[in-house]
Protein backbone atom coordinates (compact mmCIF):
# COMPACT_ATOMS: atom_id res chain seq x y z
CA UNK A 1 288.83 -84.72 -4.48
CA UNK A 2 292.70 -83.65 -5.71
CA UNK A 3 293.56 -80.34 -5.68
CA UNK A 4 293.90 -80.39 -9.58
CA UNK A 5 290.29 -81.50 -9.97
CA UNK A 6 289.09 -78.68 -7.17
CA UNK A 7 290.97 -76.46 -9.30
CA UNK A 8 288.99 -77.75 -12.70
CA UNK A 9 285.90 -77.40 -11.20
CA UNK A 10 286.41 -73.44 -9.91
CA UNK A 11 284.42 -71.11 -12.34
CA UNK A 12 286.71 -68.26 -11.66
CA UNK A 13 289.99 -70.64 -12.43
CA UNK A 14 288.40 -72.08 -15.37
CA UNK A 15 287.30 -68.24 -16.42
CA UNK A 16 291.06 -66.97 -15.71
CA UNK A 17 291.99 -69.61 -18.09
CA UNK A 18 289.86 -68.90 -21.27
CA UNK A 19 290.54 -64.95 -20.32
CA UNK A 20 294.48 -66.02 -20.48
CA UNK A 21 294.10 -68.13 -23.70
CA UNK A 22 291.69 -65.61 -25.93
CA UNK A 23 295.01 -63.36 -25.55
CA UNK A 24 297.33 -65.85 -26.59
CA UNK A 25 294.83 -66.33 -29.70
CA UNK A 26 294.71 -62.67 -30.15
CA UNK A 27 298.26 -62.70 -30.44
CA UNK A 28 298.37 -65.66 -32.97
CA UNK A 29 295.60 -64.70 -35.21
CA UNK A 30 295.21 -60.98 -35.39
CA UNK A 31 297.63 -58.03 -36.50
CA UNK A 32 298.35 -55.80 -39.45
CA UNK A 33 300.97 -58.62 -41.05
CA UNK A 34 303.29 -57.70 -43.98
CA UNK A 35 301.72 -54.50 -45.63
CA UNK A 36 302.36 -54.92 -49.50
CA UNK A 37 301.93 -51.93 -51.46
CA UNK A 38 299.13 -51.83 -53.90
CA UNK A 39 298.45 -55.03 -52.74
CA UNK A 40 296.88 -55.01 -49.03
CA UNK A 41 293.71 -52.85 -48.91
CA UNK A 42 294.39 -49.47 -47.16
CA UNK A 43 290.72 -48.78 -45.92
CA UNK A 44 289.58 -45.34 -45.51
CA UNK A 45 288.58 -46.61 -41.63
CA UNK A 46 288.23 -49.52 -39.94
CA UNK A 47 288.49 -50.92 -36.51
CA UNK A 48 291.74 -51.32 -34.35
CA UNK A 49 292.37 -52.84 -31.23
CA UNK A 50 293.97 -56.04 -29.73
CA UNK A 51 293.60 -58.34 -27.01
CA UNK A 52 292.28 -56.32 -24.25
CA UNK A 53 289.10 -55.82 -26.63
CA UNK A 54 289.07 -60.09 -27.09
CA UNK A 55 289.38 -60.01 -23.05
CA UNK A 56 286.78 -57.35 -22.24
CA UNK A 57 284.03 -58.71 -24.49
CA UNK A 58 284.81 -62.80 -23.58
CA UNK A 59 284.73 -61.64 -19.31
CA UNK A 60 281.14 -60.16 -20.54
CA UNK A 61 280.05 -62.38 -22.22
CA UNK A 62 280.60 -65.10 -19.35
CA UNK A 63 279.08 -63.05 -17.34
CA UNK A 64 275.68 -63.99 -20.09
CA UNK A 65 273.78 -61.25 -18.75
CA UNK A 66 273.94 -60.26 -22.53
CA UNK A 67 271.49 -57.21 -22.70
CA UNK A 68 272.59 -53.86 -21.36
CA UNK A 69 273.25 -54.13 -17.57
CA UNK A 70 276.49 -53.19 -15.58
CA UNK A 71 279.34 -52.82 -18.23
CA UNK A 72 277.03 -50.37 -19.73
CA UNK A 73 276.35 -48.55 -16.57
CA UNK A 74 280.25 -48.26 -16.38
CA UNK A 75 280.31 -47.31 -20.08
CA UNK A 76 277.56 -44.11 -19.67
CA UNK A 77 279.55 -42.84 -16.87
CA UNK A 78 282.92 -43.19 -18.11
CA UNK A 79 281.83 -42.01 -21.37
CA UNK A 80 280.09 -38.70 -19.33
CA UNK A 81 283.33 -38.32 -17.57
CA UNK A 82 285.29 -38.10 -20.81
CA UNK A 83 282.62 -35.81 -22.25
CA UNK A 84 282.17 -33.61 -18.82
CA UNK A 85 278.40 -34.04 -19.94
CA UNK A 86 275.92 -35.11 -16.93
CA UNK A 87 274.05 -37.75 -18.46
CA UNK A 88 274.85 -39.98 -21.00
CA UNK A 89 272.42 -43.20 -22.63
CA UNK A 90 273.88 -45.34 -24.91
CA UNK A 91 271.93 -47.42 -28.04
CA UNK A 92 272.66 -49.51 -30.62
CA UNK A 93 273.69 -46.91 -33.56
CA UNK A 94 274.68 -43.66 -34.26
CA UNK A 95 271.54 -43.68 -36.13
CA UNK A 96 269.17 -44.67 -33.36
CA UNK A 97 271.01 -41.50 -31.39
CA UNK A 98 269.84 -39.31 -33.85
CA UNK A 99 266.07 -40.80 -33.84
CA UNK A 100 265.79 -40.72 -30.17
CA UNK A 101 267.19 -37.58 -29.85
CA UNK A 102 264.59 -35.81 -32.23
CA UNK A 103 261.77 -38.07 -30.63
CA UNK A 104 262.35 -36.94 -27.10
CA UNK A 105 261.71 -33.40 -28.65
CA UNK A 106 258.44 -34.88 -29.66
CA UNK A 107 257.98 -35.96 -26.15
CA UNK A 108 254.07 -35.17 -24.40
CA UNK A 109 256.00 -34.75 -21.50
CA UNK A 110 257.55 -31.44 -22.60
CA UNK A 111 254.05 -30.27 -22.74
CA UNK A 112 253.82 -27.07 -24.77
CA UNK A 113 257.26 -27.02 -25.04
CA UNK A 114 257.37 -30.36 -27.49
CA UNK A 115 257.59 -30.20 -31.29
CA UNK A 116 254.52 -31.08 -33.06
CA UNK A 117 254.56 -32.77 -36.85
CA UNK A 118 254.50 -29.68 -39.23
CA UNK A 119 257.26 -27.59 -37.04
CA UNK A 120 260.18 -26.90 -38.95
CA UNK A 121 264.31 -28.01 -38.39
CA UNK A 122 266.68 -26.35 -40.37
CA UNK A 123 269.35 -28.47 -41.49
CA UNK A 124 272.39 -28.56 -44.11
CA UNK A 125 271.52 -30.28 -47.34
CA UNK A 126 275.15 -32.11 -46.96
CA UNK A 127 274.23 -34.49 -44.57
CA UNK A 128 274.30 -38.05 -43.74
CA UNK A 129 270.95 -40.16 -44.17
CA UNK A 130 270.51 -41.03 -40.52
CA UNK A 131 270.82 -37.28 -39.70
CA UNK A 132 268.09 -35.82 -41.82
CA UNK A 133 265.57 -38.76 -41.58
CA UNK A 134 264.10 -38.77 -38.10
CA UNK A 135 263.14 -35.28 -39.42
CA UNK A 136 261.41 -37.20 -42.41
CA UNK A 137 260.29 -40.34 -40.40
CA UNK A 138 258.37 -37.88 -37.13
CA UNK A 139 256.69 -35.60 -39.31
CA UNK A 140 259.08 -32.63 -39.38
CA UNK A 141 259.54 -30.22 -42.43
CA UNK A 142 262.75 -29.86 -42.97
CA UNK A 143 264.58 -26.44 -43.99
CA UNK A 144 267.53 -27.21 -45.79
CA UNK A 145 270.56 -24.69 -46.14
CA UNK A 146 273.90 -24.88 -48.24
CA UNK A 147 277.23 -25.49 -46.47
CA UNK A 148 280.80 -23.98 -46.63
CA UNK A 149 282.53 -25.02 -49.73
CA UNK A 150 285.49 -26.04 -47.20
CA UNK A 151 284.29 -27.43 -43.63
CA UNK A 152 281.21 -28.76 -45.49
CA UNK A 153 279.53 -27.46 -42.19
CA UNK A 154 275.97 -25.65 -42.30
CA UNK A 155 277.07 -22.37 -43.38
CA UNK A 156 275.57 -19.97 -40.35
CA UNK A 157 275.44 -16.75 -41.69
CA UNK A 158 272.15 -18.27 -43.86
CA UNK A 159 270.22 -19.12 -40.71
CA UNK A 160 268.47 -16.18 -40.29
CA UNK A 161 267.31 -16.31 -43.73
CA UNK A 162 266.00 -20.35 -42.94
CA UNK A 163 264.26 -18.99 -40.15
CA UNK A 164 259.65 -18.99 -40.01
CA UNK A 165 257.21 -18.87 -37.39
CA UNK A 166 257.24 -22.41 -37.43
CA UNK A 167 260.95 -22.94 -36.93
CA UNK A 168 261.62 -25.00 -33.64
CA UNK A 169 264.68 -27.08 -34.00
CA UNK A 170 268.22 -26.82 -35.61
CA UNK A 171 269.70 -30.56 -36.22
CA UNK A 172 273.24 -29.95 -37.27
CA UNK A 173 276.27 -31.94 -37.80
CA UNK A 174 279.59 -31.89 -37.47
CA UNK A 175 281.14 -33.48 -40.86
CA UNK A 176 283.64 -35.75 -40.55
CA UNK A 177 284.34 -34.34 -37.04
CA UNK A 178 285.46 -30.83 -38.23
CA UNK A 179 283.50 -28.76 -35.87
CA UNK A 180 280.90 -26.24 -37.43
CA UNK A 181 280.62 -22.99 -35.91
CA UNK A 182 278.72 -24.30 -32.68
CA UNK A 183 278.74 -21.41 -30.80
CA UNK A 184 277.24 -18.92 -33.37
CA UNK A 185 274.71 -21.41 -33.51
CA UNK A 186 274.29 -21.87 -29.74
CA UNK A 187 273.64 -17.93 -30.05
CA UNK A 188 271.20 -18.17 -32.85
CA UNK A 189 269.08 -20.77 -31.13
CA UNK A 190 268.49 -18.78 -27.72
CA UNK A 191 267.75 -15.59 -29.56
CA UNK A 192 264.96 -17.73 -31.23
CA UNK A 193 264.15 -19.93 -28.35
CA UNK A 194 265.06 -23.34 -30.78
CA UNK A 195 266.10 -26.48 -29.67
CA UNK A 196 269.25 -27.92 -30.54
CA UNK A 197 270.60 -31.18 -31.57
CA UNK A 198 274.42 -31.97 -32.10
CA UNK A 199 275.35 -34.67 -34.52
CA UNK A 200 278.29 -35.46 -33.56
CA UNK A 201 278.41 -39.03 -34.59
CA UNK A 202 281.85 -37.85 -36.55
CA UNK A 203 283.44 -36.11 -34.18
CA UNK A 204 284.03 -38.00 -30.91
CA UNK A 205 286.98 -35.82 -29.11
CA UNK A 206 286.93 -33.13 -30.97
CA UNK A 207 286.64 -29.43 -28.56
CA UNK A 208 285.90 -25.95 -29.47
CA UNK A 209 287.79 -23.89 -27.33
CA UNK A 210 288.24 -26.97 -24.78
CA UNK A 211 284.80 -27.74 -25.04
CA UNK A 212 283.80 -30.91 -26.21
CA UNK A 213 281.49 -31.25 -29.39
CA UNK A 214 277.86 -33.08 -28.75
CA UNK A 215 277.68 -30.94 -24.94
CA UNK A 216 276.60 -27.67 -26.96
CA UNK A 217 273.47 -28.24 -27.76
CA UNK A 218 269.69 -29.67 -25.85
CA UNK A 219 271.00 -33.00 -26.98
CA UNK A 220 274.06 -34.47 -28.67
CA UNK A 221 274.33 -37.80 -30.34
CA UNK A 222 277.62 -40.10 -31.29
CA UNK A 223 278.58 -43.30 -33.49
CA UNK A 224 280.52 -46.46 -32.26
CA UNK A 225 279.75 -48.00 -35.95
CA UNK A 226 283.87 -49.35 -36.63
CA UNK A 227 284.29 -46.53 -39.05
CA UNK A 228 284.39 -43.67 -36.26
CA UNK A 229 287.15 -42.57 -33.39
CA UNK A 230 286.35 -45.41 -31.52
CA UNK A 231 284.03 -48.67 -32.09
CA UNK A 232 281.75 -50.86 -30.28
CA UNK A 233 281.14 -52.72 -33.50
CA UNK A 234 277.45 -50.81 -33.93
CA UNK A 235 276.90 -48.60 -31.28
CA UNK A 236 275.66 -45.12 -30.45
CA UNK A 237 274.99 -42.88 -27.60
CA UNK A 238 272.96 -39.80 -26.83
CA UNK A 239 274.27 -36.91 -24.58
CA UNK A 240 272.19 -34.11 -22.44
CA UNK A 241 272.64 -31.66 -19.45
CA UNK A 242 268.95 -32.24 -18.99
CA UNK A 243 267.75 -34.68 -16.57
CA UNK A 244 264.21 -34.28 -18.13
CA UNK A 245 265.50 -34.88 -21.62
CA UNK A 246 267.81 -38.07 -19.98
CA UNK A 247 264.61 -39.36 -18.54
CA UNK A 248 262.90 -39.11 -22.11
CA UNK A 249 265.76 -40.80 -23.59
CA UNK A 250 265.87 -43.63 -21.35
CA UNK A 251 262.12 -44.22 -21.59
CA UNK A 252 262.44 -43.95 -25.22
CA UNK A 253 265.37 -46.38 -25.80
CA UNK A 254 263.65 -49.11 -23.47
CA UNK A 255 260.09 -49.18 -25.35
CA UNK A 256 258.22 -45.73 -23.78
CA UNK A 257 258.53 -47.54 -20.33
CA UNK A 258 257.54 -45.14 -17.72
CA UNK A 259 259.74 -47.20 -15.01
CA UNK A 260 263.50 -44.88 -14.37
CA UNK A 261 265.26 -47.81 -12.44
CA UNK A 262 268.88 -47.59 -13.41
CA UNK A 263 270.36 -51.57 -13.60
CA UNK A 264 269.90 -53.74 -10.25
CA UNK A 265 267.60 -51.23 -8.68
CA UNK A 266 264.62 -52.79 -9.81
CA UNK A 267 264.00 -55.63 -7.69
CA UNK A 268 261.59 -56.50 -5.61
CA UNK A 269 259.70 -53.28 -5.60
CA UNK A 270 262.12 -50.78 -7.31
CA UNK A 271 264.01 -47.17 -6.97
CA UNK A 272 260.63 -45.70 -6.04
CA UNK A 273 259.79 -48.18 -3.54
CA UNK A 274 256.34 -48.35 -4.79
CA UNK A 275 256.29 -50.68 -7.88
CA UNK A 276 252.74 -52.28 -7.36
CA UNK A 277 251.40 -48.94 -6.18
CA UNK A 278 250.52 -47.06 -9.18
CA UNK A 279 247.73 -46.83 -11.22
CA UNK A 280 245.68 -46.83 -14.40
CA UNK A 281 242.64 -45.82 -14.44
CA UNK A 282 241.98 -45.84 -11.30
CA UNK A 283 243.80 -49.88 -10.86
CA UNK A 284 246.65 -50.61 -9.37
CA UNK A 285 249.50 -51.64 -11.62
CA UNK A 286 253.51 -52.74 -12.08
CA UNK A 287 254.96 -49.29 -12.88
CA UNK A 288 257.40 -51.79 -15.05
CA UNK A 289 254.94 -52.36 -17.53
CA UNK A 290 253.49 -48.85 -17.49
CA UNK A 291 254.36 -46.16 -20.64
CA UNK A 292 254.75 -42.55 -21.12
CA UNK A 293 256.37 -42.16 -24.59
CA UNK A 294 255.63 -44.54 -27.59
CA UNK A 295 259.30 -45.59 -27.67
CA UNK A 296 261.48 -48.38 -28.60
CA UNK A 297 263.60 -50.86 -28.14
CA UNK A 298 267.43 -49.29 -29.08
CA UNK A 299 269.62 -50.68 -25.99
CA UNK A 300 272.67 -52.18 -27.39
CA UNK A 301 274.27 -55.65 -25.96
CA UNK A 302 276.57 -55.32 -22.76
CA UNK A 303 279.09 -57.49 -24.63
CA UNK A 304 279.83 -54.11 -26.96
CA UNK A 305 280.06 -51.67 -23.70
CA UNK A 306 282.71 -54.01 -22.45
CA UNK A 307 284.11 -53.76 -26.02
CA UNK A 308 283.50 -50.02 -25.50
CA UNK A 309 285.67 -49.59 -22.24
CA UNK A 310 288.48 -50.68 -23.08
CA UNK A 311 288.74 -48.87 -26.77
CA UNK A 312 287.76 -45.73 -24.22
CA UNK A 313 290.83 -46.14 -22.58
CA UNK A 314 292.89 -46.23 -26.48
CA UNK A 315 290.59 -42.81 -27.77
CA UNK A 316 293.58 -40.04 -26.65
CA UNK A 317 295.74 -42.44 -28.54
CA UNK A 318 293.53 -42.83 -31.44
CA UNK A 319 292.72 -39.18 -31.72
CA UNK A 320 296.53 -38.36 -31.54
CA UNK A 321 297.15 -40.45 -34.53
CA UNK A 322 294.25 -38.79 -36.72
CA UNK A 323 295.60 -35.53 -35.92
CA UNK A 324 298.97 -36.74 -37.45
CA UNK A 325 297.44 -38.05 -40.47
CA UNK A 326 295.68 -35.39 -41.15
CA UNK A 327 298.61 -33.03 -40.85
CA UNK A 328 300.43 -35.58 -43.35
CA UNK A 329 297.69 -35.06 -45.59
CA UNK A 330 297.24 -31.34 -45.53
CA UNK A 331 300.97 -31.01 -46.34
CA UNK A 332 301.45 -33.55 -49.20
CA UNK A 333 297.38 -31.96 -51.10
CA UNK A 334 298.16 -28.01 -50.17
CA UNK A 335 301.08 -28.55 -52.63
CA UNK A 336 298.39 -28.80 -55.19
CA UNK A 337 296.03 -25.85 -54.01
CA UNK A 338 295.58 -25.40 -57.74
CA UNK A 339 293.47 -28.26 -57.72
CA UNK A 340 291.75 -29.24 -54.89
CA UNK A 341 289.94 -27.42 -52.07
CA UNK A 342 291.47 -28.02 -49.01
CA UNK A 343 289.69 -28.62 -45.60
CA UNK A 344 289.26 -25.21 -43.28
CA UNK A 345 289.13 -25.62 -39.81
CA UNK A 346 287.53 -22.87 -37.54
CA UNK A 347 289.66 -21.11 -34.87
CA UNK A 348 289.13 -22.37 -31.55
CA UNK A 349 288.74 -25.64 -32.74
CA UNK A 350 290.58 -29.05 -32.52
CA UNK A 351 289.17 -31.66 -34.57
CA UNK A 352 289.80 -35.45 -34.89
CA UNK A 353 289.07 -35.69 -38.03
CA UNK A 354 287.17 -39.12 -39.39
CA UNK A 355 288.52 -38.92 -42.67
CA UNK A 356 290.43 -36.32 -44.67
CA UNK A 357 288.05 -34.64 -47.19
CA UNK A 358 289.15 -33.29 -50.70
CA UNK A 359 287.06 -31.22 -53.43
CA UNK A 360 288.28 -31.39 -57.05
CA UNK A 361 287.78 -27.23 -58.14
CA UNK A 362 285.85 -27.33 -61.37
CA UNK A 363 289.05 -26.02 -63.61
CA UNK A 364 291.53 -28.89 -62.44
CA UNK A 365 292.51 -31.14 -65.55
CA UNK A 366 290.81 -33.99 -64.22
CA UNK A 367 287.96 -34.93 -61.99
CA UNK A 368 286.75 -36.68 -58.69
CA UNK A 369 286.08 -39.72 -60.38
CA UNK A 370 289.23 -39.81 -62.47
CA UNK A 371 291.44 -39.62 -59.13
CA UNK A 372 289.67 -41.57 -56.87
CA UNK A 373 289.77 -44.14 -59.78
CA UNK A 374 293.56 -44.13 -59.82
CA UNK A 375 293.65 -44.54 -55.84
CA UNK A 376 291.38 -47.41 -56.19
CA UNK A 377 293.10 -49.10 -58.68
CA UNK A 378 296.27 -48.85 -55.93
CA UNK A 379 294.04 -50.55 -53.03
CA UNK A 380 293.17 -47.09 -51.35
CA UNK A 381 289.85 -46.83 -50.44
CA UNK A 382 287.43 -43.54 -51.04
CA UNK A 383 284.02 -42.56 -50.47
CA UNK A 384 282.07 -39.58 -51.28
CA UNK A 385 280.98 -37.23 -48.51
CA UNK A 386 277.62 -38.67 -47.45
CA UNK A 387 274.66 -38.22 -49.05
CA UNK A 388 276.14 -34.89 -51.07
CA UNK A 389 273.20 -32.48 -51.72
CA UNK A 390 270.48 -35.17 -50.33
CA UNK A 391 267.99 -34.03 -51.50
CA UNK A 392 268.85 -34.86 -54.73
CA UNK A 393 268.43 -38.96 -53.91
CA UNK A 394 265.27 -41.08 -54.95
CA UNK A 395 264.53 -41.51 -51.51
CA UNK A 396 263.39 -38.32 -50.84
CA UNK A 397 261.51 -37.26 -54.30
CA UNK A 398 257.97 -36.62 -52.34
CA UNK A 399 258.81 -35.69 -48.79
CA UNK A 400 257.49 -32.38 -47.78
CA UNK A 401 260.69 -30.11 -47.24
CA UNK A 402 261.81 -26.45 -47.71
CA UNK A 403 265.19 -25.16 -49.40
CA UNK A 404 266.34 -21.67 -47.94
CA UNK A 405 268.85 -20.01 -50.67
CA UNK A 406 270.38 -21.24 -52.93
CA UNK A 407 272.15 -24.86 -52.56
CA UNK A 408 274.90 -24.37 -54.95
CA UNK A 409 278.18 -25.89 -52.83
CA UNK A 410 276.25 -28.88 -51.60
CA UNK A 411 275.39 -29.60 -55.11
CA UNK A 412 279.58 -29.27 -55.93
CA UNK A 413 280.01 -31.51 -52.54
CA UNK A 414 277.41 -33.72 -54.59
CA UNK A 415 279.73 -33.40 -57.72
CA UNK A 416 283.22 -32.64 -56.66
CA UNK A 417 284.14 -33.74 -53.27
CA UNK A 418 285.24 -37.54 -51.84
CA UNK A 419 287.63 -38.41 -48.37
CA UNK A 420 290.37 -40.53 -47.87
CA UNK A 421 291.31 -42.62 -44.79
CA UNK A 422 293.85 -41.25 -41.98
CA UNK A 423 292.76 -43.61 -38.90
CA UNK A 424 294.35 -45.31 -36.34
CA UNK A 425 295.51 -48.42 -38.89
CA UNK A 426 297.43 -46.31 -41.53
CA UNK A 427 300.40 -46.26 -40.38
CA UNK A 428 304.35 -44.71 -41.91
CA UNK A 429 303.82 -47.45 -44.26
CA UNK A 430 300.62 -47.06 -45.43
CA UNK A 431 300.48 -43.23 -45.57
CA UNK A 432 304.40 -42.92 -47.41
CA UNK A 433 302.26 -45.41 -49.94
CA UNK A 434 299.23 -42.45 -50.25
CA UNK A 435 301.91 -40.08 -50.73
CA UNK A 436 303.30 -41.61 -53.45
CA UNK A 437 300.10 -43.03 -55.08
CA UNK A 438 298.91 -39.25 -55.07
CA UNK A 439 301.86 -37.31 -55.91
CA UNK A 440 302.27 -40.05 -58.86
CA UNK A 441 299.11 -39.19 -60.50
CA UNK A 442 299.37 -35.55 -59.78
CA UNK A 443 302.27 -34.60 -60.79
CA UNK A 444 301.23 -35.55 -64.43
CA UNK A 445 299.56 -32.38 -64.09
CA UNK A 446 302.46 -30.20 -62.70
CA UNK A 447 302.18 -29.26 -59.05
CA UNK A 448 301.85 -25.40 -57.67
């Protein structure tokens, strides 16, 4: 045999190869290319990355172990490490997060401690679907309260009004990663022994006084969906300091399964050591195939961790950029205060913003639809915020659910307020072309 055919035949020379040529197609097919104003599509997110992505997700997928195994191990704990969180399990969505979360809450192995269908979780009425319907979907009543006209956060100093005998949980987000007032909240659930939930499937990286959003609460959840900080093309994780809770989780995410075994310690006879030695019943049985939670099946490929890793590695990067655009933003809109609300950040906090949110005040000379119309028509994308009041959607006409006050600014969010993009991919280019889109139209109307 020649060398050359030796070296044909070597798995780890023939993988070094297709590693070396998906980056040379990387380089050849992807990339921004000419931007053409009011031409090329200026998204309002959207996912970014280059060839060490390609790499990471072709050297896993080689490996064809396919379902979650060891470049999801590495993912959890890298992801803890960035978080300082102890435990962290990751899923397929941002939306799974959120179910899991609320359904280990629900978990008989709390024991009194557990939430029971017909207990109560207050929750802002501006809120994304995914948020508010695990609360729907287990059997929860849901207390919805209005939100600050400007951070579009759950407006704390109604809580105490929310607040009945049957009150247990508080499931709040962060919108569009601008941190609520988490630890007024923290405060407010320990005085009234509630459990707390974190969305913070906006907000990856964003701190409150150093600390990092999603580690406040009983549980924390996140997004990897392309739109957010960082992507695994769907993706989602939940966070706790609880090994009880991380236990729940697990068993939840991997259909109920009472077996803990992290990823190669299962065989022959498992972590425990004593696989065949439980029982049911009184019979001996595989504790692989026995159940404590009615769970699911939420684990995400290990193709997307190894995605995950390396865009990881990019998030300081990424968040440094959305910071930037967001300052960009705030500058060119707060020279038309007359019209538009502008976004309100609490002290202590650092966001990384996933979009930049705007709110048309009633008096302006035109409305929401008229100027996202005239950025659309100039290929830059919009969306509303969410669901705006949801309550308000056909969806939810006959679920059982409580309002607390008056919802009067999440029915102007509902009526008034959209976001723009300021991600990684808009870049001097791009944004100069917002700038000018914007000031174009609004200058019509005479700035401040």
């Amino acid at each position: 045999m020649t060398t050359q055919s030796t070296q044909q035949d070597n798995p780890q020379a023939i993988r070094q190869e297709i590693l070396e040529l998906v980056n040379k197609y990387y380089h050849a097919e992807f990339g921004y290319g000419e931007f053409i104003p009011g031409k090329t599509r200026i998204g309002y997110s959207g996912r970014v990355f280059d060839e060490r992505e390609m790499v990471a997700a072709t050297d896993a997928l080689l490996d064809f172990w396919l379902t979650l195994g060891q470049w999801g191990d590495r993912f959890e704990k890298e992801l803890a490490r960035y978080l300082k969180s102890k435990f962290v399990s990751l899923v397929n969505s941002g939306s799974s997060a959120n179910l899991v979360a609320v359904a280990s809450l629900m978990s008989q192995q709390l024991g009194r401690k557990r939430l029971v269908p017909g207990d109560e979780a207050i929750t802002p009425a501006v809120t994304f679907p995914t948020t508010f319907n695990p609360l729907v979907q287990l059997g929860l009543v849901p207390v919805l309260i209005d939100v600050e006209a400007d951070t579009y956060n759950l407006d704390v100093s109604l809580l105490e009004n929310a607040l009945s005998e049957r009150t247990r949980l508080i499931m709040v987000p962060h919108t569009l990663g601008n941190p609520c007032d988490i630890k007024r909240i923290v405060t407010f659930a320990r005085e009234h022994d509630l459990y707390l939930i974190e969305d913070s499937c906006d907000a990856l990286g964003s701190t409150v006084d150093g600390k990092m959003v999603g580690t406040f609460g009983d549980l924390g959840t996140f997004s990897f969906y392309p739109a957010h900080q960082i992507t695994l093309g769907e993706g989602g994780a939940v966070v706790t300091q609880s090994s009880k809770l991380d236990r729940i989780v697990r068993s939840l995410r991997e259909w109920g399964k009472a077996c803990y075994c992290a990823h190669g310690e299962m065989l022959p006879f498992g972590a425990c050591g004593r696989r065949f030695q439980w029982r049911i019943n009184g019979v001996e049985y595989d504790h692989r195939y026995m159940y404590d939670n009615i769970g699911y099946n939420l684990k995400p490929l290990d193709i997307q961790a190894a995605i995950g890793m390396e865009q990881l590695r990019k998030l300081p990067e990424f968040a440094a950029v959305r910071r930037r655009n967001f300052q960009r933003l705030y500058q060119l809109f707060s020279q038309y205060e007359d019209f538009f609300i502008l976004p309100r950040t609490l002290p202590g906090t650092n966001p990384v913003f996933f979009a930049f949110p705007l709110s048309v005040r009633p008096e302006a000379p035109f409305s929401r639809k008229e100027f996202a119309t005239w950025l659309e028509e100039h290929n830059i994308e919009t969306r509303v915020i969410f669901a705006g009041n949801i309550i308000h959607h056909k969806a939810y006409k006959y679920i059982n659910y409580r309002v607390a006050g008056k919802l009067q600014h999440s029915d102007s969010v509902l009526r008034d307020s959209f976001f723009i993009g300021l991600y990684p991919g808009i870049d001097e280019q791009r944004m100069a072309f917002i700038e000018e889109v914007a000031t174009t139209f609004l200058n019509r109307f005479g700035a401040r």
